[in-house]
Protein backbone atom coordinates (compact mmCIF):
# COMPACT_ATOMS: atom_id res chain seq x y z
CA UNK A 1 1.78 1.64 18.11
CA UNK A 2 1.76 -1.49 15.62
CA UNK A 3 4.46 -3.70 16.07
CA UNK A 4 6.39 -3.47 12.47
CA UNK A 5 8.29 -6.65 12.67
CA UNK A 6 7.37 -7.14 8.76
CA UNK A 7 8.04 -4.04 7.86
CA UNK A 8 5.87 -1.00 7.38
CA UNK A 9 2.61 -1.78 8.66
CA UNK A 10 2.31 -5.55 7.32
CA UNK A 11 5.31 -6.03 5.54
CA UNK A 12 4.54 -4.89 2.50
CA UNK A 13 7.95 -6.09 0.14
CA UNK A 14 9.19 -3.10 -2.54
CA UNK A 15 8.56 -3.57 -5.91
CA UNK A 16 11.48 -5.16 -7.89
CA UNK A 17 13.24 -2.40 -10.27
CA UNK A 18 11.28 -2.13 -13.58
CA UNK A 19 11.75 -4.97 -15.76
CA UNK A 20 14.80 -6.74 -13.57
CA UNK A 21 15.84 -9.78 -13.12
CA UNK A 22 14.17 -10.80 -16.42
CA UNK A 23 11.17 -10.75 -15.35
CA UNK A 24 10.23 -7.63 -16.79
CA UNK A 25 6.98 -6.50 -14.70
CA UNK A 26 6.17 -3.71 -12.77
CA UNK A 27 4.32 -5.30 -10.42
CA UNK A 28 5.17 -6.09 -6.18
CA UNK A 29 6.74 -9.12 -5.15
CA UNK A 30 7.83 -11.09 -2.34
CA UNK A 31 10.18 -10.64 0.49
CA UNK A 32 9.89 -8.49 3.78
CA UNK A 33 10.21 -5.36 3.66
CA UNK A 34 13.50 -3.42 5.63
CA UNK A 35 12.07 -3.04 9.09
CA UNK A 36 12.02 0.67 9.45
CA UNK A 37 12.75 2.63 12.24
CA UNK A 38 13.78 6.20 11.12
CA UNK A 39 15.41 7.55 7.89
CA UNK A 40 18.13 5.00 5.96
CA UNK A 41 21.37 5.34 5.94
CA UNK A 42 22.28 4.09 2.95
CA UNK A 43 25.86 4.49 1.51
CA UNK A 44 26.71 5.97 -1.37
CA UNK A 45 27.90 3.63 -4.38
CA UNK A 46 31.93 2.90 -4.44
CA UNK A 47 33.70 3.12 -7.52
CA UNK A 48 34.92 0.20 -8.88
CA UNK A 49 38.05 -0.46 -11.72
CA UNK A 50 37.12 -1.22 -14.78
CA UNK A 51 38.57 -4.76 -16.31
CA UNK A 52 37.74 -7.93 -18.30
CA UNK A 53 37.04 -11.62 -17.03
CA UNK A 54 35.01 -12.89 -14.67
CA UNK A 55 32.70 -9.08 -15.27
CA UNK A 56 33.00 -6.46 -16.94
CA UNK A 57 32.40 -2.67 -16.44
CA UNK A 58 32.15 0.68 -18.23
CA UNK A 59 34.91 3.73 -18.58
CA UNK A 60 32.18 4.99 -15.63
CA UNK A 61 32.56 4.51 -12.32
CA UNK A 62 30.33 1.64 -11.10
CA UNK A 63 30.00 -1.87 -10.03
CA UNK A 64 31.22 -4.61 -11.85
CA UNK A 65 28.36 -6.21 -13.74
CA UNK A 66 28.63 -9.90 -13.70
CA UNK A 67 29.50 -11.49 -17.48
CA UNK A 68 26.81 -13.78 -17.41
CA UNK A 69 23.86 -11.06 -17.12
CA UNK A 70 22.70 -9.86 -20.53
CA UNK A 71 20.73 -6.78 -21.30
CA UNK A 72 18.16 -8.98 -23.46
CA UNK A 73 17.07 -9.89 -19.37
CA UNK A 74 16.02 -6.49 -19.52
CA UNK A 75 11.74 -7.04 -20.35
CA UNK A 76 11.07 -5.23 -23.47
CA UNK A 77 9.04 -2.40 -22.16
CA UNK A 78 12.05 -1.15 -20.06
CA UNK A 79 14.71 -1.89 -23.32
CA UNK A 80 12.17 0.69 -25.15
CA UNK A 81 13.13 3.00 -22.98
CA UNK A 82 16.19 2.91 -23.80
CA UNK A 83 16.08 3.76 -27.07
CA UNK A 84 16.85 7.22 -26.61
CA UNK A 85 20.48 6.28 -26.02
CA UNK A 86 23.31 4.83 -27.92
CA UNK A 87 23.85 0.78 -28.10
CA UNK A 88 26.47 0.75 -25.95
CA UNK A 89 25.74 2.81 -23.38
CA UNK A 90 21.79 1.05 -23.58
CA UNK A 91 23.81 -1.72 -23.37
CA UNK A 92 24.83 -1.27 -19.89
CA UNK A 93 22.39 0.36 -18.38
CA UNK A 94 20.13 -2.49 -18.86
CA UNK A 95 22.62 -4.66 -17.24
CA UNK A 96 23.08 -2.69 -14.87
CA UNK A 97 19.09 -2.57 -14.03
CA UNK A 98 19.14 -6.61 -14.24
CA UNK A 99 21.88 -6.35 -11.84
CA UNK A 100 19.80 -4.94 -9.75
CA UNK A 101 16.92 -6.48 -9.71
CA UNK A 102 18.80 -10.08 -9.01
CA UNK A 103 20.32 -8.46 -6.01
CA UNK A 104 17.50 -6.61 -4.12
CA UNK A 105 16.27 -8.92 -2.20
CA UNK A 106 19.83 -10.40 -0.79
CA UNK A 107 22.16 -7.36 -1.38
CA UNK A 108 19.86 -4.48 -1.57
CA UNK A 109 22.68 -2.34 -0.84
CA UNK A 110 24.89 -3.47 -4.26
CA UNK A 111 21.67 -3.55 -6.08
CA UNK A 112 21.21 0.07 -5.13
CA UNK A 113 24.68 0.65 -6.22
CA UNK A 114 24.32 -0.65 -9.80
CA UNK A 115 20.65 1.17 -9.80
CA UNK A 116 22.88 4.40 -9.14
CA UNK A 117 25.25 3.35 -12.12
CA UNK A 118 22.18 3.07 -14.45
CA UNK A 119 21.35 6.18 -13.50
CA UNK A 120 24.65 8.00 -13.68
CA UNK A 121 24.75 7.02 -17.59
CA UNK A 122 20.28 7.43 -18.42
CA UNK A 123 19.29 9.90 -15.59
CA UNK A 124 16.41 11.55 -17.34
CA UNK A 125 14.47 7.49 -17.99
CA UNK A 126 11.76 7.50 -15.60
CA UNK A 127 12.71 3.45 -15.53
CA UNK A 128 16.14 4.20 -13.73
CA UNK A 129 15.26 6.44 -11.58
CA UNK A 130 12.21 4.00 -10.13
CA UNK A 131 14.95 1.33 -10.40
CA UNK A 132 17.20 3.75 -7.89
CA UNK A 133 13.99 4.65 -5.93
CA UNK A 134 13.08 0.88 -5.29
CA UNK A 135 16.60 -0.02 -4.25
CA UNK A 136 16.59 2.80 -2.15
CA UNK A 137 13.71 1.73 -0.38
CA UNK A 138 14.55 -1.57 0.12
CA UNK A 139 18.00 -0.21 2.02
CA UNK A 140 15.78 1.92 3.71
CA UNK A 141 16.80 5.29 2.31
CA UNK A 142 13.69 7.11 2.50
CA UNK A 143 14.46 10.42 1.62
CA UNK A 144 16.41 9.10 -2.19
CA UNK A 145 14.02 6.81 -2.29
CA UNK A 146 10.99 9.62 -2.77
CA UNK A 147 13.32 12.24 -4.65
CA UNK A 148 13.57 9.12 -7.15
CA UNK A 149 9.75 8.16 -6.87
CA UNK A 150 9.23 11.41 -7.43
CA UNK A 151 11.74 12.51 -10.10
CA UNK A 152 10.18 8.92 -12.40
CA UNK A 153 6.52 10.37 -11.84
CA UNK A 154 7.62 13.89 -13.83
CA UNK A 155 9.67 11.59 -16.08
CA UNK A 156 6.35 9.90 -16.74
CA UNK A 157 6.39 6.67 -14.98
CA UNK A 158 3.91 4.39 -15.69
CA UNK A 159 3.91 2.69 -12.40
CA UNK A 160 1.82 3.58 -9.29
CA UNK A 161 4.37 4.87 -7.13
CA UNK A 162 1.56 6.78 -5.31
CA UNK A 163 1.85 4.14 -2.32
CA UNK A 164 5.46 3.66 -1.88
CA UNK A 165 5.92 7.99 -2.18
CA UNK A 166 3.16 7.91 1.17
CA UNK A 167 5.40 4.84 2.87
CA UNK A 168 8.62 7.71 2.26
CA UNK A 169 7.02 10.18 3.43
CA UNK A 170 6.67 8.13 6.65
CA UNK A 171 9.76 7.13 6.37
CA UNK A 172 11.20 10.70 6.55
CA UNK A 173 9.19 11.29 9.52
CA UNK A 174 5.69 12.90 7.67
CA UNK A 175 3.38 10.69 8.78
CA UNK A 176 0.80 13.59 8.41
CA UNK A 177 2.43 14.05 4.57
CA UNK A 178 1.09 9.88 3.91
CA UNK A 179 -2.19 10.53 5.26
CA UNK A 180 -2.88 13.31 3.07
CA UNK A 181 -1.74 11.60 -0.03
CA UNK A 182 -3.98 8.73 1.07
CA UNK A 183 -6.91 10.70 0.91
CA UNK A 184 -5.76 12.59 -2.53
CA UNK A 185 -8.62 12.63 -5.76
CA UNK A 186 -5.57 10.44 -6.78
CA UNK A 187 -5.74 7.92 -4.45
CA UNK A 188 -9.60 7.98 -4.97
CA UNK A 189 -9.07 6.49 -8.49
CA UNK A 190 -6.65 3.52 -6.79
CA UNK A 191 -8.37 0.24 -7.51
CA UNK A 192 -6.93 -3.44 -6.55
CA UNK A 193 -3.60 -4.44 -5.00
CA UNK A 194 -2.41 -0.50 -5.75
CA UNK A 195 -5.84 0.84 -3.51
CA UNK A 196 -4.97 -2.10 -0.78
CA UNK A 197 -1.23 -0.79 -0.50
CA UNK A 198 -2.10 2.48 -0.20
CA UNK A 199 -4.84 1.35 3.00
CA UNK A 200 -2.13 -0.20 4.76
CA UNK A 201 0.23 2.91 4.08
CA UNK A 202 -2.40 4.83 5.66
CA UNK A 203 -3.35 2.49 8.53
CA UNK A 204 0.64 2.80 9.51
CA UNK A 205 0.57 6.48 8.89
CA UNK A 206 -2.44 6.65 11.37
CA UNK A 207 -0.79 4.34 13.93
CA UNK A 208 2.85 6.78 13.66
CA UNK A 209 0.39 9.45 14.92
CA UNK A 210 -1.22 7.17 17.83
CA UNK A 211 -4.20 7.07 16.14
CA UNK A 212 -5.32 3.41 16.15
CA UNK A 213 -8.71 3.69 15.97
CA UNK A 214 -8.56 5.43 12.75
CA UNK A 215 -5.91 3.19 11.30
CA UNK A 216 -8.87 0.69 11.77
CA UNK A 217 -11.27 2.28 10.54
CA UNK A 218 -9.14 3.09 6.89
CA UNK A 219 -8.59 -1.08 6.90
CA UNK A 220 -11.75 -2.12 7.53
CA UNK A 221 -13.14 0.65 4.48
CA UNK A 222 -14.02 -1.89 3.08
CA UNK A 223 -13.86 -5.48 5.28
CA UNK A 224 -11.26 -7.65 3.88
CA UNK A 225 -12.49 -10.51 2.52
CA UNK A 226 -10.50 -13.82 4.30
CA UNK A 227 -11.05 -15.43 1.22
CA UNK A 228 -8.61 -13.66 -0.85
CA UNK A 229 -4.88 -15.16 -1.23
CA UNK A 230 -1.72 -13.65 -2.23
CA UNK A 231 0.91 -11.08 -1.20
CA UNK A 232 -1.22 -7.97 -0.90
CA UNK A 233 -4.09 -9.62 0.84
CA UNK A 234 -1.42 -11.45 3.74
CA UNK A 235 -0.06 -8.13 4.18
CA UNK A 236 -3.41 -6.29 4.53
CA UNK A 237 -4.73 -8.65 6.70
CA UNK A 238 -1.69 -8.71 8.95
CA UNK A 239 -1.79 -5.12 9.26
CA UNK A 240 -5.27 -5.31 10.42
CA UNK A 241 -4.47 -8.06 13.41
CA UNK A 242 -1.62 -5.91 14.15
CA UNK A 243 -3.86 -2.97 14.54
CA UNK A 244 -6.68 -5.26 16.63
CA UNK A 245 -4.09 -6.72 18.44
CA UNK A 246 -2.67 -2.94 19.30
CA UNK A 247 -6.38 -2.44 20.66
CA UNK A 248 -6.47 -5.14 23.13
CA UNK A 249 -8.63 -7.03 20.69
CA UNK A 250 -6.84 -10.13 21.07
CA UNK A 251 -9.33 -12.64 19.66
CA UNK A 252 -10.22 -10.85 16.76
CA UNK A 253 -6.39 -10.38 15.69
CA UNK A 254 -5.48 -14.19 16.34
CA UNK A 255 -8.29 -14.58 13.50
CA UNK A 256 -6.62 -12.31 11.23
CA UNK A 257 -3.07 -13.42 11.54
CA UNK A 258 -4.93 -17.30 10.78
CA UNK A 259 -6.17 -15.13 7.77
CA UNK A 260 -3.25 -13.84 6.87
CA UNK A 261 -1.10 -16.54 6.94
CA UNK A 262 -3.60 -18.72 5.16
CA UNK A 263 -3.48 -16.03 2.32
CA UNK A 264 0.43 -15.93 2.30
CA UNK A 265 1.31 -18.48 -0.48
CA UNK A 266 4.53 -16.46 -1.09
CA UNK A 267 5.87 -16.24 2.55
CA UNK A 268 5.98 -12.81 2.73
CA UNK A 269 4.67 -12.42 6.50
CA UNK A 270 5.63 -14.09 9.15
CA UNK A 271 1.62 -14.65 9.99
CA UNK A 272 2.20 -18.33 10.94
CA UNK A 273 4.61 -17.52 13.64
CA UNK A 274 2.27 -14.63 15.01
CA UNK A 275 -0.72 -17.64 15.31
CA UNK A 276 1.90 -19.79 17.01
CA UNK A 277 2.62 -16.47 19.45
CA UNK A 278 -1.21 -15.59 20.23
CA UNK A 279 -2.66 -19.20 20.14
């Protein structure tokens, strides 16, 4: 099978929770992915007092939010969102999501925990409950991370969770579940980075099965172009030198790790060290 030292089939990173950590986007970012190797096993979120000084927190249980994050963090898009609740209770949850989104990639585990006290206090905003999914993911919870994917799709997300609800379902053990999903009249309308996750989704979904040829075929349809840069390209064409390399197609994959890490400008593979391995 393909060696998933990145993480899911080329170390494709979660996406940070809507709108966190000020940035405010929807879009993937950097970091590895948890390396999976079954179903996460998460813990649940630990009530914490409430008090005043160095952070504050709500009447609700929850993590203490740290004073210095402010809710105006929170992009605008996401505060919208809001709207539906009252100021103070807004208020929080938007900390809460910043929260979040400035602990995922070091404490995924905390940032899940303030994702779950978002969405203890907003539960029907498709925002939070992406927020909980992501954070879930990163801890490696696959089976709250899809109930939340899928709970923000009915809420009417306007992400495309379609290729982090396929890497779940092969997280739970439905390899067969990702593949399907992969070739859904959904997935047909993918385009960009969003159609590139979803192929190296697939191409892991195919190599859970033992079916390595296929998870070939599904990245090379179409041939990456070396040329590209950036996060989604290092990851796709990692996957694919993983998958040559899980062929016996040594020379071939030594190119495509060269690719890869020539097209990670955000670190997000370890592609140089692979080329150090294989030279």
């Amino acid at each position: 099978m393909v060696d998933d030292r990145q993480g899911n089939s080329g170390g494709r990173p979660p996406r940070r929770p809507a709108g966190a950590g000020g940035a405010g986007n929807r879009d993937r970012r950097g970091g590895s992915a948890p390396r999976r190797s079954g179903p996460g096993r998460a813990r649940p979120a630990q009530p914490q007092p409430s008090f005043n000084g160095e952070g504050t927190a709500s009447d609700q249980a929850g993590p203490v939010i740290p004073s210095t994050i402010e809710a105006k963090q929170l992009s605008p898009e996401i505060r919208g969102e809001l709207s539906t609740l009252d100021r103070s209770t807004a208020d929080t949850v938007a900390r809460h999501l910043v929260a979040a989104g400035e602990l995922l990639e070091d404490d995924p585990q905390a940032a899940l925990e303030h994702a779950q006290a978002a969405r203890a206090r907003s539960g029907r905003i498709a925002a939070v409950r992406e927020a909980v999914g992501i954070a879930a993911y990163q801890c490696g919870d696959w089976a709250q991370a899809l109930s939340e994917f899928r709970a923000a799709r009915r809420m009417g997300s306007k992400s495309q969770l379609l290729p982090l609800i396929a890497d779940c379902e092969r997280g739970v053990g439905r390899p067969e579940r990702a593949v399907e999903l992969a070739r859904s009249p959904e997935a047909a309308q993918l385009t960009g980075d969003d159609a590139d996750e979803l192929r190296i989704v697939a191409a892991g979904a195919r190599a859970d099965l033992g079916q390595l040829e296929q998870a070939l075929v599904v990245l090379s349809t179409p041939q990456p172009d070396p040329s590209r840069t950036g996060s989604t390209a290092a990851r796709l064409f990692y996957a694919y030198a993983e998958t040559l390399l899980a062929l016996d197609r040594g020379d071939e994959a030594l190119q495509w790790f060269i690719h890869a890490a020539a097209a990670d400008i955000d670190g997000v593979t370890d592609a140089e060290d692979r080329v150090g391995e294989l030279a």
